[in-house]
Protein backbone atom coordinates (compact mmCIF):
# COMPACT_ATOMS: atom_id res chain seq x y z
CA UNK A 1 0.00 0.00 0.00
CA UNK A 2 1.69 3.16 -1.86
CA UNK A 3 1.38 6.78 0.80
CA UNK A 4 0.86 9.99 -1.07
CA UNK A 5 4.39 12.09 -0.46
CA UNK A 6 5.07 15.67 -0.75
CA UNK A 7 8.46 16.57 -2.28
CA UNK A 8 9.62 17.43 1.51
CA UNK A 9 9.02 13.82 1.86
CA UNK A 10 10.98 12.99 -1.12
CA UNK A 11 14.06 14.34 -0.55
CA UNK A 12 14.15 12.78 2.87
CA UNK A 13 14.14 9.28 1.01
CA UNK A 14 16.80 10.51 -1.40
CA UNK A 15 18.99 12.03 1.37
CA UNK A 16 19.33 9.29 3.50
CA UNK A 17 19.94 6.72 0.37
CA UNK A 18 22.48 8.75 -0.09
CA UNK A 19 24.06 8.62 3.17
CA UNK A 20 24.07 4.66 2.94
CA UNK A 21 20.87 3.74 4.55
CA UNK A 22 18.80 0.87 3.72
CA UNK A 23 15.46 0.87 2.19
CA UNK A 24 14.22 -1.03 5.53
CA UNK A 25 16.17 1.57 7.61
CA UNK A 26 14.76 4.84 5.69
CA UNK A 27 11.10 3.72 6.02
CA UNK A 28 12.09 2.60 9.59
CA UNK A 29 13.61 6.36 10.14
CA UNK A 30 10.68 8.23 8.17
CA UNK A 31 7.52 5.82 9.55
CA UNK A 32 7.10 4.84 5.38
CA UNK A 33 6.30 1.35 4.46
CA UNK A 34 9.09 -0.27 3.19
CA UNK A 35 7.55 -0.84 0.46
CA UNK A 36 6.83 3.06 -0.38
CA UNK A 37 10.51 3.34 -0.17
CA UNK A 38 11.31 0.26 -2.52
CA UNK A 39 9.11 2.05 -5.03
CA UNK A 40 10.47 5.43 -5.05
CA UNK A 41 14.40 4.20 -4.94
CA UNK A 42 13.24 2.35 -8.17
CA UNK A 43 11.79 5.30 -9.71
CA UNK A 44 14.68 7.47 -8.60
CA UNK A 45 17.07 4.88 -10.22
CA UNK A 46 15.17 4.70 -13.28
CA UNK A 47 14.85 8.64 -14.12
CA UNK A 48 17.02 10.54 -16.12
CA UNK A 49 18.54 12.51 -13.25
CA UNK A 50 21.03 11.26 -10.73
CA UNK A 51 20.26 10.85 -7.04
CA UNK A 52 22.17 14.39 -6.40
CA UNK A 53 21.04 16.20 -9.28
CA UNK A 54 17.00 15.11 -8.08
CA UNK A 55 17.89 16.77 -4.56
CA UNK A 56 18.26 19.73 -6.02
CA UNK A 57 15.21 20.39 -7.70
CA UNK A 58 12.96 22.72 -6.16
CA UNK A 59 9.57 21.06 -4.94
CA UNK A 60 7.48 21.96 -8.02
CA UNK A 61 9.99 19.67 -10.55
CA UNK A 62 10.45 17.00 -8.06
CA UNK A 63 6.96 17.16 -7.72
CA UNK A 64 6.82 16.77 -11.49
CA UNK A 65 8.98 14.23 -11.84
CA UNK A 66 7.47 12.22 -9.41
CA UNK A 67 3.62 13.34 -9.06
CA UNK A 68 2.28 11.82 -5.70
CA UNK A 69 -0.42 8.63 -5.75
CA UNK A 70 -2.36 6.23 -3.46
CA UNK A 71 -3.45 3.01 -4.07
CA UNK A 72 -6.00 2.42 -1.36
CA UNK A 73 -9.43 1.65 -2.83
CA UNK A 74 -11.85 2.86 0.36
CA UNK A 75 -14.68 1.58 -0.25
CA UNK A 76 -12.75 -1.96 0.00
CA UNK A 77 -10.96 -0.84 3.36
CA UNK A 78 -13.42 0.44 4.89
CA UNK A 79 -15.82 -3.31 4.68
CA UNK A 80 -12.66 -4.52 5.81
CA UNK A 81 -12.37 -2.59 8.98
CA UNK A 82 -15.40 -2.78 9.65
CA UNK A 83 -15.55 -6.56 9.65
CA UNK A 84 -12.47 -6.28 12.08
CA UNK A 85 -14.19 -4.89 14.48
CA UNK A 86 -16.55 -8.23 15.02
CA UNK A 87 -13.16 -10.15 14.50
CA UNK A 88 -11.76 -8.04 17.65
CA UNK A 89 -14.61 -8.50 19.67
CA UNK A 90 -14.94 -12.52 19.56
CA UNK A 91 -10.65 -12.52 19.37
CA UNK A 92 -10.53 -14.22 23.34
CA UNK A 93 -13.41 -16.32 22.94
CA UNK A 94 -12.52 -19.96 22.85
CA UNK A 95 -11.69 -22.09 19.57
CA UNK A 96 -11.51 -18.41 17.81
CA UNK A 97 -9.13 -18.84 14.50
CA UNK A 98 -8.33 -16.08 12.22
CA UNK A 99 -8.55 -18.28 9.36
CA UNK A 100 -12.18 -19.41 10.65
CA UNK A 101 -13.12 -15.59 10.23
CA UNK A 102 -11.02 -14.75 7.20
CA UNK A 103 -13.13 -17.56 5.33
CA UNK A 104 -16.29 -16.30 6.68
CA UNK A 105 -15.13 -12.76 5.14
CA UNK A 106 -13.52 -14.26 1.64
CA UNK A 107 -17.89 -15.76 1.19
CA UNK A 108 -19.23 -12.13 1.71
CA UNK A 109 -16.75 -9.41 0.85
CA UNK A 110 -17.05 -8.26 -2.75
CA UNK A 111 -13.77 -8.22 -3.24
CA UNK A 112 -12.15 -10.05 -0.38
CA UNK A 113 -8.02 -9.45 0.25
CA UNK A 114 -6.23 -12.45 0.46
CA UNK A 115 -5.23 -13.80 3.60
CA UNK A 116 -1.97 -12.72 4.09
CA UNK A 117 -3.16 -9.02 3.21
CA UNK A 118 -6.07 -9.75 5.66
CA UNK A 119 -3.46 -10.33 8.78
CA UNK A 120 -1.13 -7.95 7.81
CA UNK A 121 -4.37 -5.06 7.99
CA UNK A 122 -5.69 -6.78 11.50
CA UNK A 123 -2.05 -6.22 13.09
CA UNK A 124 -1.53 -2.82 11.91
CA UNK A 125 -4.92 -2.04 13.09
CA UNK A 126 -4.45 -3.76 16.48
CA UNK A 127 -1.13 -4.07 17.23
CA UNK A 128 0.54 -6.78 19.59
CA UNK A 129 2.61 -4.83 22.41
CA UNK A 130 6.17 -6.04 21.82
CA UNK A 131 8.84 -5.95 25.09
CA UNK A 132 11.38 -3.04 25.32
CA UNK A 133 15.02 -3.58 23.54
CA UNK A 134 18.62 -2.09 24.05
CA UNK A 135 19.29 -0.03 21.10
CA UNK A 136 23.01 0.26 19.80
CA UNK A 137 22.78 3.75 18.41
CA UNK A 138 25.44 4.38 15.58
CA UNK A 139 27.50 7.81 15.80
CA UNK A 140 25.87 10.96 14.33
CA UNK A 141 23.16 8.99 13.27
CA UNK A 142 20.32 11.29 15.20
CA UNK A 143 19.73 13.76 17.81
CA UNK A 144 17.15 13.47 20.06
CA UNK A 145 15.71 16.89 21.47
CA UNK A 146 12.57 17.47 24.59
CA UNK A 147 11.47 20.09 26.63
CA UNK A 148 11.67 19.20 30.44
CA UNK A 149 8.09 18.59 31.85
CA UNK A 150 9.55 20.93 34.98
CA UNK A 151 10.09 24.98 33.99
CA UNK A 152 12.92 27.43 35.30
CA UNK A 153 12.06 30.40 36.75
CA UNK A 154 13.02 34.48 36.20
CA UNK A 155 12.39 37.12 37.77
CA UNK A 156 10.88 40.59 36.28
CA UNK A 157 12.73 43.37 37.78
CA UNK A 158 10.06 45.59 37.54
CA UNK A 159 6.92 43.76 39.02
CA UNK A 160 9.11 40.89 41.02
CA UNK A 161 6.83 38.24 39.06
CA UNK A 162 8.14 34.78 38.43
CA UNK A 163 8.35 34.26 35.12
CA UNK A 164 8.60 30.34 34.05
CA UNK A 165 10.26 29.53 30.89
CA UNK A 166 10.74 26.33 29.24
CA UNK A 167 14.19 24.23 29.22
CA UNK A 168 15.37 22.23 26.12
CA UNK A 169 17.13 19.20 25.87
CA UNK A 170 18.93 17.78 23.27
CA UNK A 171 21.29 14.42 23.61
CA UNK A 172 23.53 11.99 20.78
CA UNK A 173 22.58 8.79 21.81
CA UNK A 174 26.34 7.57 21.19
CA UNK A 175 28.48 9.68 23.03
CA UNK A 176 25.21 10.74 25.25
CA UNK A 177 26.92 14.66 24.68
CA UNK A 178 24.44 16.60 26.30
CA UNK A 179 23.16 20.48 24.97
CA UNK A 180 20.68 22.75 27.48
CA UNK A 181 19.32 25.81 26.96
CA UNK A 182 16.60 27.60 28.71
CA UNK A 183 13.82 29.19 26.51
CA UNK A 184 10.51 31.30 26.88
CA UNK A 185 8.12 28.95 25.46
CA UNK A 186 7.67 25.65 23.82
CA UNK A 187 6.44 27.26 20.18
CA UNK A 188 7.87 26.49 16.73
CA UNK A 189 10.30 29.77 16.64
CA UNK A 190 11.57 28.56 19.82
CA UNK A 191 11.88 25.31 19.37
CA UNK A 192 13.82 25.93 15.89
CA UNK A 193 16.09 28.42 17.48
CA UNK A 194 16.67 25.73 20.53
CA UNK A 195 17.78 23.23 17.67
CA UNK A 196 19.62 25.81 16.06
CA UNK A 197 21.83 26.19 18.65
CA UNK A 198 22.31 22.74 19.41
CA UNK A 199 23.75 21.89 16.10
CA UNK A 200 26.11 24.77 16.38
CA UNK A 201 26.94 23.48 20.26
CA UNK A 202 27.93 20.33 18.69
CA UNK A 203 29.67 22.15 15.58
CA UNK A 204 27.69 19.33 13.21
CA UNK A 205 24.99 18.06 11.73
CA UNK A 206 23.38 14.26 12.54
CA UNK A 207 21.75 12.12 9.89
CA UNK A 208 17.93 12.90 11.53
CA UNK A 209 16.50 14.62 14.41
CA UNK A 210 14.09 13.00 16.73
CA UNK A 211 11.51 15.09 18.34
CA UNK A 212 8.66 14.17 20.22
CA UNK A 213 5.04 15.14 18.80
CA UNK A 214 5.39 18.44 19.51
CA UNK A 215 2.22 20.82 18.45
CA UNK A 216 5.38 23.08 17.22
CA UNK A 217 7.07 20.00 15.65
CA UNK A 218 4.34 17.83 14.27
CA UNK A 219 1.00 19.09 12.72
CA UNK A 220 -0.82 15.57 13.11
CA UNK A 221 0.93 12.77 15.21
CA UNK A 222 0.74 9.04 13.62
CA UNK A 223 2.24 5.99 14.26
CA UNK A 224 3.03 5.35 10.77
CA UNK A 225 3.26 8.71 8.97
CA UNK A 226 3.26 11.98 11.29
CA UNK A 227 2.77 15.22 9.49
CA UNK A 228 5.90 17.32 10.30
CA UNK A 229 5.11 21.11 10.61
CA UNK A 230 6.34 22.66 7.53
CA UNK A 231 8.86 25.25 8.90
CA UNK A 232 10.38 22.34 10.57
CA UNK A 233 10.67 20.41 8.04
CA UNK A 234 12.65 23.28 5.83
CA UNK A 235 14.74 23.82 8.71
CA UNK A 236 16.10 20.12 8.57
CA UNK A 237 16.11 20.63 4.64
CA UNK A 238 18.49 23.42 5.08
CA UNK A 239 20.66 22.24 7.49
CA UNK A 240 20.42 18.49 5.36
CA UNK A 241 19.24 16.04 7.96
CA UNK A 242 15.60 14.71 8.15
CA UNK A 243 13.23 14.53 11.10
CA UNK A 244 11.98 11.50 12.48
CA UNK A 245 9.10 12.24 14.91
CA UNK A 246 8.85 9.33 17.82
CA UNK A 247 5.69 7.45 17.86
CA UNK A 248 2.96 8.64 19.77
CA UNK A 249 2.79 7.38 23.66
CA UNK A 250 5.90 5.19 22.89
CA UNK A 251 8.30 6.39 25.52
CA UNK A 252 10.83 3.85 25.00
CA UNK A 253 11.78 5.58 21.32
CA UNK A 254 13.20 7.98 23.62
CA UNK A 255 14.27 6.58 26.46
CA UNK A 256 18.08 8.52 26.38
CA UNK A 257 16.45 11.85 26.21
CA UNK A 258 14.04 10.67 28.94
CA UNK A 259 16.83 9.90 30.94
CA UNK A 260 18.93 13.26 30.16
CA UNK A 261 16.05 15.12 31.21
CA UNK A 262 16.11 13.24 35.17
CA UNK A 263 19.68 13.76 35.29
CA UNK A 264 19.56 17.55 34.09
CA UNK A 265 17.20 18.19 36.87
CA UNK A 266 19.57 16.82 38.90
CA UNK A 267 22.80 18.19 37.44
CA UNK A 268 21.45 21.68 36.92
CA UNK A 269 18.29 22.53 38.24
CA UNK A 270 19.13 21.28 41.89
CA UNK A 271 22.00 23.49 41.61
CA UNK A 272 20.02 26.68 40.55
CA UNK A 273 17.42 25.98 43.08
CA UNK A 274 18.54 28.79 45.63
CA UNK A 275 19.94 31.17 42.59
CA UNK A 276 17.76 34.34 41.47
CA UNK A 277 18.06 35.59 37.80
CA UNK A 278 16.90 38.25 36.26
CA UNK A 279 17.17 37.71 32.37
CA UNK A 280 17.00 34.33 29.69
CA UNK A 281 20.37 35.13 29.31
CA UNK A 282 21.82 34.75 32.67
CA UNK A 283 20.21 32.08 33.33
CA UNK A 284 21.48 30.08 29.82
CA UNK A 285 24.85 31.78 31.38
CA UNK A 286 24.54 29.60 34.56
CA UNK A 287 23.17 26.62 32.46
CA UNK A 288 26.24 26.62 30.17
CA UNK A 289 28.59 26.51 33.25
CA UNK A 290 26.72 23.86 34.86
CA UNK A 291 26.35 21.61 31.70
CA UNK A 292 29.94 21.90 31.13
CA UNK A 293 30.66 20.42 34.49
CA UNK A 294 28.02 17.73 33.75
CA UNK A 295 29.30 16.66 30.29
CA UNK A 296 32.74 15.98 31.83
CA UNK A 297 31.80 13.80 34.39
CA UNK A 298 33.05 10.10 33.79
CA UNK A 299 30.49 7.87 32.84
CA UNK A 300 30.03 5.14 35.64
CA UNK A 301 30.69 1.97 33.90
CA UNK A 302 33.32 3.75 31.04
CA UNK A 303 36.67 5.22 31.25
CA UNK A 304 35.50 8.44 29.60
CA UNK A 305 33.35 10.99 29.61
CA UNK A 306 30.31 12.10 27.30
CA UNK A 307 32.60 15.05 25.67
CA UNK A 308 35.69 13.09 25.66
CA UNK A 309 33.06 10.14 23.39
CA UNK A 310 31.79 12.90 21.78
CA UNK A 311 35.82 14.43 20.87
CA UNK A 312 37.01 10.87 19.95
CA UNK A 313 34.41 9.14 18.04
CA UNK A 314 31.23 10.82 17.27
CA UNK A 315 32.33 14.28 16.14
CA UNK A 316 34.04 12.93 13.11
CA UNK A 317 30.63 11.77 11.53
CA UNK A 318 28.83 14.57 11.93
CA UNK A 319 28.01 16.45 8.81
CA UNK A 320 29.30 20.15 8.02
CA UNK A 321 27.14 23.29 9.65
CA UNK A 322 25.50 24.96 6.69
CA UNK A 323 27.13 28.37 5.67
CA UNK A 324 24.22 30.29 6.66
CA UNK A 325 21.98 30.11 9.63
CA UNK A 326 18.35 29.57 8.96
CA UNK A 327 16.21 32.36 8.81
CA UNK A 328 12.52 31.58 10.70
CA UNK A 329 9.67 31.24 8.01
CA UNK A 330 6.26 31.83 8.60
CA UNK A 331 3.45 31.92 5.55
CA UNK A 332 0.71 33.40 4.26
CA UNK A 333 -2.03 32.97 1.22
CA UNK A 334 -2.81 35.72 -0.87
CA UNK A 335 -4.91 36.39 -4.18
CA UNK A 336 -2.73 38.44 -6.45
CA UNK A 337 -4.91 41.84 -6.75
CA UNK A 338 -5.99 43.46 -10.14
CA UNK A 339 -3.09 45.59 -9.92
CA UNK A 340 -0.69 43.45 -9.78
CA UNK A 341 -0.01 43.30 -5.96
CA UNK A 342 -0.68 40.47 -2.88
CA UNK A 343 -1.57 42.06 0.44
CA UNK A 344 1.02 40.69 3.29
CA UNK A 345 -1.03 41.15 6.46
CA UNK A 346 2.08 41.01 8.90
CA UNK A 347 2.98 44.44 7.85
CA UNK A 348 -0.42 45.58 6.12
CA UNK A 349 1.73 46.25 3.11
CA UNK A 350 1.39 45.44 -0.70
CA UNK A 351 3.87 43.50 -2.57
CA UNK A 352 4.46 43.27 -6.75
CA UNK A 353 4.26 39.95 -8.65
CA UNK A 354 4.09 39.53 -12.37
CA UNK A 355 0.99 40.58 -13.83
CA UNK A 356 0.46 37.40 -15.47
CA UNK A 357 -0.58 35.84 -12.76
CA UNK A 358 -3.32 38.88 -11.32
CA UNK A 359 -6.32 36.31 -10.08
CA UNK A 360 -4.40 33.61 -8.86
CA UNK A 361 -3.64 32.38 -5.49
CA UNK A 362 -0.66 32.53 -4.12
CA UNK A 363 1.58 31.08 -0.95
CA UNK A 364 3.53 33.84 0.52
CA UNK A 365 6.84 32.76 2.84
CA UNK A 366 8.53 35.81 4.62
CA UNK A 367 11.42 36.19 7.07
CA UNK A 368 12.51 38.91 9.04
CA UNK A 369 14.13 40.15 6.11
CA UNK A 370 12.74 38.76 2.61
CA UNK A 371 9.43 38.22 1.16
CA UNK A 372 8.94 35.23 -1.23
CA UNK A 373 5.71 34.50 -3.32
CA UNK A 374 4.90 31.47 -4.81
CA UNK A 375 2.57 30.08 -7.10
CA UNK A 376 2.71 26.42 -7.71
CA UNK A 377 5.94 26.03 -5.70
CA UNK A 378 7.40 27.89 -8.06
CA UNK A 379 8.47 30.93 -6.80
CA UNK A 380 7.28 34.39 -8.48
CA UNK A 381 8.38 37.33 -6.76
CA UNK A 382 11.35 38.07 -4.24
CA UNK A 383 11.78 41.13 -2.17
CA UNK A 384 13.48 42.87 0.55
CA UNK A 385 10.71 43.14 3.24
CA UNK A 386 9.42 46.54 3.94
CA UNK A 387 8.44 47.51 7.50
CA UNK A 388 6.53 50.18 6.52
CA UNK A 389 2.34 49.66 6.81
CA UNK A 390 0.49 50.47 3.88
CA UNK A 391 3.38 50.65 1.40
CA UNK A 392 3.71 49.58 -2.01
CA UNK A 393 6.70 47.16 -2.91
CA UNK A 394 7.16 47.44 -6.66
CA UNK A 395 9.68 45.68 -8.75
CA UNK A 396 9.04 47.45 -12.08
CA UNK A 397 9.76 44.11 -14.32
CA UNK A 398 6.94 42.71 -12.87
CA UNK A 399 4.68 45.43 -14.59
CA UNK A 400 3.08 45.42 -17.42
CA UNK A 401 3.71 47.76 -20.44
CA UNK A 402 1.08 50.14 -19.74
CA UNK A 403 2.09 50.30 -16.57
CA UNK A 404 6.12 50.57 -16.55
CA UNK A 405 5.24 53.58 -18.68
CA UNK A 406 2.76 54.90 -16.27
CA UNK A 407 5.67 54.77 -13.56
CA UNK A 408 7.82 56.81 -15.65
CA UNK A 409 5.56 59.95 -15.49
CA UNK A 410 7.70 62.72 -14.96
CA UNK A 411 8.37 66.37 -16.60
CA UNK A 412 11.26 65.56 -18.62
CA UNK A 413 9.16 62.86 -20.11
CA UNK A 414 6.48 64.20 -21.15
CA UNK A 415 8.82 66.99 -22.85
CA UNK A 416 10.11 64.19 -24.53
CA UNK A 417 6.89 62.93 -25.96
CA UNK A 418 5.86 66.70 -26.91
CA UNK A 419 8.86 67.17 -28.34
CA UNK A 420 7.93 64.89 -31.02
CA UNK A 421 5.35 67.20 -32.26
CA UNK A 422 6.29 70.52 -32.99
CA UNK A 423 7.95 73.25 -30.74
CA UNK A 424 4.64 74.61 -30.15
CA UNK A 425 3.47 71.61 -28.68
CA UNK A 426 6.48 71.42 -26.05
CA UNK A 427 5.33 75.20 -25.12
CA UNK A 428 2.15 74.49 -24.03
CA UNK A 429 3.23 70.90 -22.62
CA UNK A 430 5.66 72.89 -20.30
CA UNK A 431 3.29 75.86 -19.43
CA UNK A 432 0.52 72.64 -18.37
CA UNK A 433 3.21 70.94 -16.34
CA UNK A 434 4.13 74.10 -14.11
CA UNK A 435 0.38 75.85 -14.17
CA UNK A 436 -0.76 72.97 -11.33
CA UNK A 437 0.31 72.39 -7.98
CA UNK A 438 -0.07 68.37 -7.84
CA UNK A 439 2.06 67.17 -10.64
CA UNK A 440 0.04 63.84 -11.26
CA UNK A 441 -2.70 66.48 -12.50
CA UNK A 442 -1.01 68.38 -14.93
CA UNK A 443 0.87 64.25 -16.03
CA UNK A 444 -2.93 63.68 -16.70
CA UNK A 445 -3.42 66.82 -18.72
CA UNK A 446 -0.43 66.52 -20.79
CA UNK A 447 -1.31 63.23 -21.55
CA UNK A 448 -4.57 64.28 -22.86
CA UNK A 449 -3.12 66.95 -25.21
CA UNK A 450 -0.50 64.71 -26.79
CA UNK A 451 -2.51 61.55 -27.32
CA UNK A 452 -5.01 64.30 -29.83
CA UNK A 453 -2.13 63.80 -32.10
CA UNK A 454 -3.64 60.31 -32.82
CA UNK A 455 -6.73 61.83 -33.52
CA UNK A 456 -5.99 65.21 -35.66
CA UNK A 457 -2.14 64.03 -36.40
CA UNK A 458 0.88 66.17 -35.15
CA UNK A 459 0.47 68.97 -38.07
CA UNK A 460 -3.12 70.28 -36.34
CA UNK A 461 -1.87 69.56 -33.01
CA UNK A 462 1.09 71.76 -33.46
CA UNK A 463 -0.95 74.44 -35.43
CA UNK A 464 -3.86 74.61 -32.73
CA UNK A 465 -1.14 74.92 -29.50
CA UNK A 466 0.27 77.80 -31.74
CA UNK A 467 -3.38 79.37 -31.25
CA UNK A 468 -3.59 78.65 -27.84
CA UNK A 469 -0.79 80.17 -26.79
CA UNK A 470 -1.32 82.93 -29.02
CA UNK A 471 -4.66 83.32 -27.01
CA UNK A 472 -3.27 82.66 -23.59
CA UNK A 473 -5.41 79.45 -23.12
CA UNK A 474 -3.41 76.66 -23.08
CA UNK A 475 -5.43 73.61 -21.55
CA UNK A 476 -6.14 70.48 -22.47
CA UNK A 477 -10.06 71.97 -23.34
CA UNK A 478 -9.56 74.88 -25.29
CA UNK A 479 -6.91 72.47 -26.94
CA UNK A 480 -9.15 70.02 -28.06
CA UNK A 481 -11.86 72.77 -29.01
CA UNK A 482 -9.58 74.74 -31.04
CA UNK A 483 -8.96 71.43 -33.44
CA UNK A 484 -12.89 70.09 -33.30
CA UNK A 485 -14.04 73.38 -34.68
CA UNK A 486 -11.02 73.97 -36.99
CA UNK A 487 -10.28 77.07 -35.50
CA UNK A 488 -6.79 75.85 -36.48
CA UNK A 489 -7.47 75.84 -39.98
CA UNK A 490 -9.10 79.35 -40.29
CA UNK A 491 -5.58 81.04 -41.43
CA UNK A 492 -5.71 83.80 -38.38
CA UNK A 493 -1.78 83.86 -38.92
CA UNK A 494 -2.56 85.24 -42.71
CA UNK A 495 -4.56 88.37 -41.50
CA UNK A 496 -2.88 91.79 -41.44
CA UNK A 497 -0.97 92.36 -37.60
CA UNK A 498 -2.44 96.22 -38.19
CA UNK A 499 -6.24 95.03 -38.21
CA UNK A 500 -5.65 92.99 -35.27
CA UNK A 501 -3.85 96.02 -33.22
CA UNK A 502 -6.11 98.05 -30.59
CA UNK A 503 -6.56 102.05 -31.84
CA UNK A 504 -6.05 102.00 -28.02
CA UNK A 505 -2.11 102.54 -27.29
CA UNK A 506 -0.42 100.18 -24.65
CA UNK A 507 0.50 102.26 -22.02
CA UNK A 508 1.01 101.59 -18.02
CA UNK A 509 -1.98 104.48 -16.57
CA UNK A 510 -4.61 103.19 -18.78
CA UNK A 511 -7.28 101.42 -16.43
CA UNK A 512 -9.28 98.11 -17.24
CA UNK A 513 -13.09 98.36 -17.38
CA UNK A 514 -13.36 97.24 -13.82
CA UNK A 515 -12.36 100.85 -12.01
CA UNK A 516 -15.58 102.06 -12.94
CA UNK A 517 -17.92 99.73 -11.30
């Protein structure tokens, strides 16, 4: 029985092929049947890509390349869980036989499994419960991390209120090399910074992390396949490792952690139990002294102690620290708007995305820094995030024609366009631009006047600015009046100059009509 995978999911299985595993071991480490796993390493081998170049494909090609299926038919299932549950019922009744009931099912199911499919869904439905083992845990193979049911105290300076905060533990089962650190709460940023730290403590990477089912590590606990929070998930993509969730109310998976946990409240909080501190990072100060002490101690039964295992054997096999540290994601859907932009509630701010894609519906995935958009896990848009609320984010090859041009409004521009005209049009072009106070007005009206040209052609709009600003009256209206009533065509540059001159002389005393009201 095939499980649906995500590409997340995928390049776990590739990843730890790579690093040697087993097909039993990787479903074993992930909680896939092996079988899942047999059928993807075949697929992988049988592509056109190698196992490296696959892992780095971004989620929409691996996707792609290998779309994601089931092969459950329900309606079959469920008439065979529901006959299990008569099965289960009569199982401790005497003379009861699975094969008495499996050939009472095979005469009325419609399309009976056969009987070794019919066990092998009773036991994973009811499972036996199977004794506790020693587990020989190879070096650098995982790192298993918990929160301490028990919380640390600081104190507010200004109120004198306890605060409690969290403490997290993190432990190699090999060496046993232990990491603390004190915390204020048990959520995901928390717990990825918690983990972040521990991999730099131990200046390496393990093969897999093993949390518990953590609300901030595991969006839906399973026995068989636990759904990993997503910003987890990238976190162990980034830093190449996998995580391997324990299985729910199953203790002994991590019984070493368990165990570090007792012996940390013993090592370290019976220490700090008379101590007062004031701030997280005093106390991780105290912590760091007191774990120090703690991972030195010699182990009772072994000439060493857990950092001198740790220095000597298990360090070695640890994988390299990525470059960069990983930057906290969070996400967010968004439409893309009609102009263009997605609204990013954090901030209350608008980001651009190729037009193209106005309508559709997109995944946003921001940092403290960067804002990503994707559409189809394909990512669309990348920019610098902008504090700012209410602002507009605009990378200008994401516009369209129209509107790249619209963002280029500006005086010199439209000089340019008038320009193109006649002189006469760049007059009245320049006396529009600086006859307004708000420039996107007088943009607007110089807009209007040079798009006439399509209308009347450049020759009539050059001739009717000439008679506007021989009148006074250039605007945008008188323009477009003078060439609709062909007052530009009426040859009032071929009349005399004398017939047109006032018998009245110019002269500086002479007072307008409006002195004797």
């Amino acid at each position: 029985m095939a499980n649906a995978l995500d590409p997340m999911d995928l390049k776990q299985i590739i990843r730890l092929h790579l690093d040697g595993f087993s097909n039993r071991n990787i479903g074993a480490t992930l909680g896939l049947s092996r079988n899942t796993v047999n059928h993807y390493i075949k697929r992988f081998k049988a592509s056109d890509y190698t196992m490296e170049a696959l892992l780095s494909f971004d989620q929409g090609a691996l996707l792609a390349q290998f779309p994601a299926y089931t092969t459950i038919d329900n309606d079959r299932y469920n008439e065979l869980m529901l006959y299990f549950e008569g099965v289960n019922k009569a199982r401790n009744h005497p003379g009861f036989t699975f094969l008495h009931h499996y050939q009472e099912y095979n005469q009325t199911a419609k399309a009976p499994y056969s009987y070794t499919q019919f066990m092998e869904h009773y036991h994973r439905r009811y499972a036996h419960i199977k004794g506790s083992m020693k587990l020989e845990h190879d070096p650098a193979k995982e790192m298993y991390i918990d929160f301490a049911g028990k919380k640390l105290h600081i104190v507010d300076r200004d109120t004198g209120e306890l605060v409690p905060v969290e403490v997290f533990i993190a432990i190699l089962p090999h060496s046993q090399y232990t990491y603390v650190s004190a915390c204020r709460s048990q959520k995901r940023e928390d717990l990825i910074g918690c983990c972040q730290r521990a991999l730099h403590f131990y200046g390496g990477v393990p093969k897999a992390i093993v949390s518990d089912n953590l609300k901030s590590a595991v969006n839906r606990a399973s026995k068989y396949e636990p759904q990993i929070n997503r910003t987890f998930k990238e976190f162990a993509h980034h830093y190449n490792c996998v995580i391997n969730p324990t299985r729910s109310y199953a203790p002994q998976d991590k019984a070493l952690v368990e165990n570090a946990v007792h012996l940390v409240y013993q090592r370290i909080y019976y220490p700090l139990r008379e101590m007062t501190f004031f701030s997280l990072a005093d106390l991780n100060r105290e912590i760091r002294r007191l774990l120090e002490t703690y991972n030195n101690l010699l182990f009772q039964r072994k000439e060493a102690s857990r950092k001198e295992l740790f220095q000597s054997v298990e360090r070695s096999y640890l994988k390299p620290l990525s470059q960069q540290p990983y930057a906290l994601k969070n996400y967010r859907r968004a439409k893309v708007q009609k102009m263009g932009y997605v609204y990013f509630s954090p901030d209350k701010s608008y980001y651009s995305v190729p037009y193209r894609y106005i309508g559709k519906h997109t995944m946003i995935h921001y940092t403290q820094s960067t804002v990503e958009v994707y559409y189809n896990h394909q990512r669309i848009a990348l920019h610098k995030r902008h504090p700012a609320k209410g602002s507009y984010i605009t990378n200008k090859d994401h516009l369209s024609s129209t509107h790249k041009a619209y963002t280029q409004w500006s005086p010199e521009y439209f000089k340019q366009l008038a320009s193109r005209h006649g002189q006469h049009v760049l007059t009245c072009i320049a006396r529009i631009l600086t006859s307004t106070d708000y420039p996107e007005t007088g943009y607007r009206r110089a807009m209007g006047v040079i798009q006439l040209h399509k209308t009347y052609g450049s020759q009539r709009l050059n001739g009717a600015c000439q008679v506007a600003l021989q009148a006074d009256t250039a605007s945008y209206r008188r323009i477009c009046n003078i060439l609709k009533n062909n007052m530009d065509q009426t040859s009032l540059f071929d009349q005399d100059p004398e017939e047109d001159r006032s018998h009245i002389p110019k002269h500086g005393n002479i007072r307008g009509a409006s002195t004797y009201k």
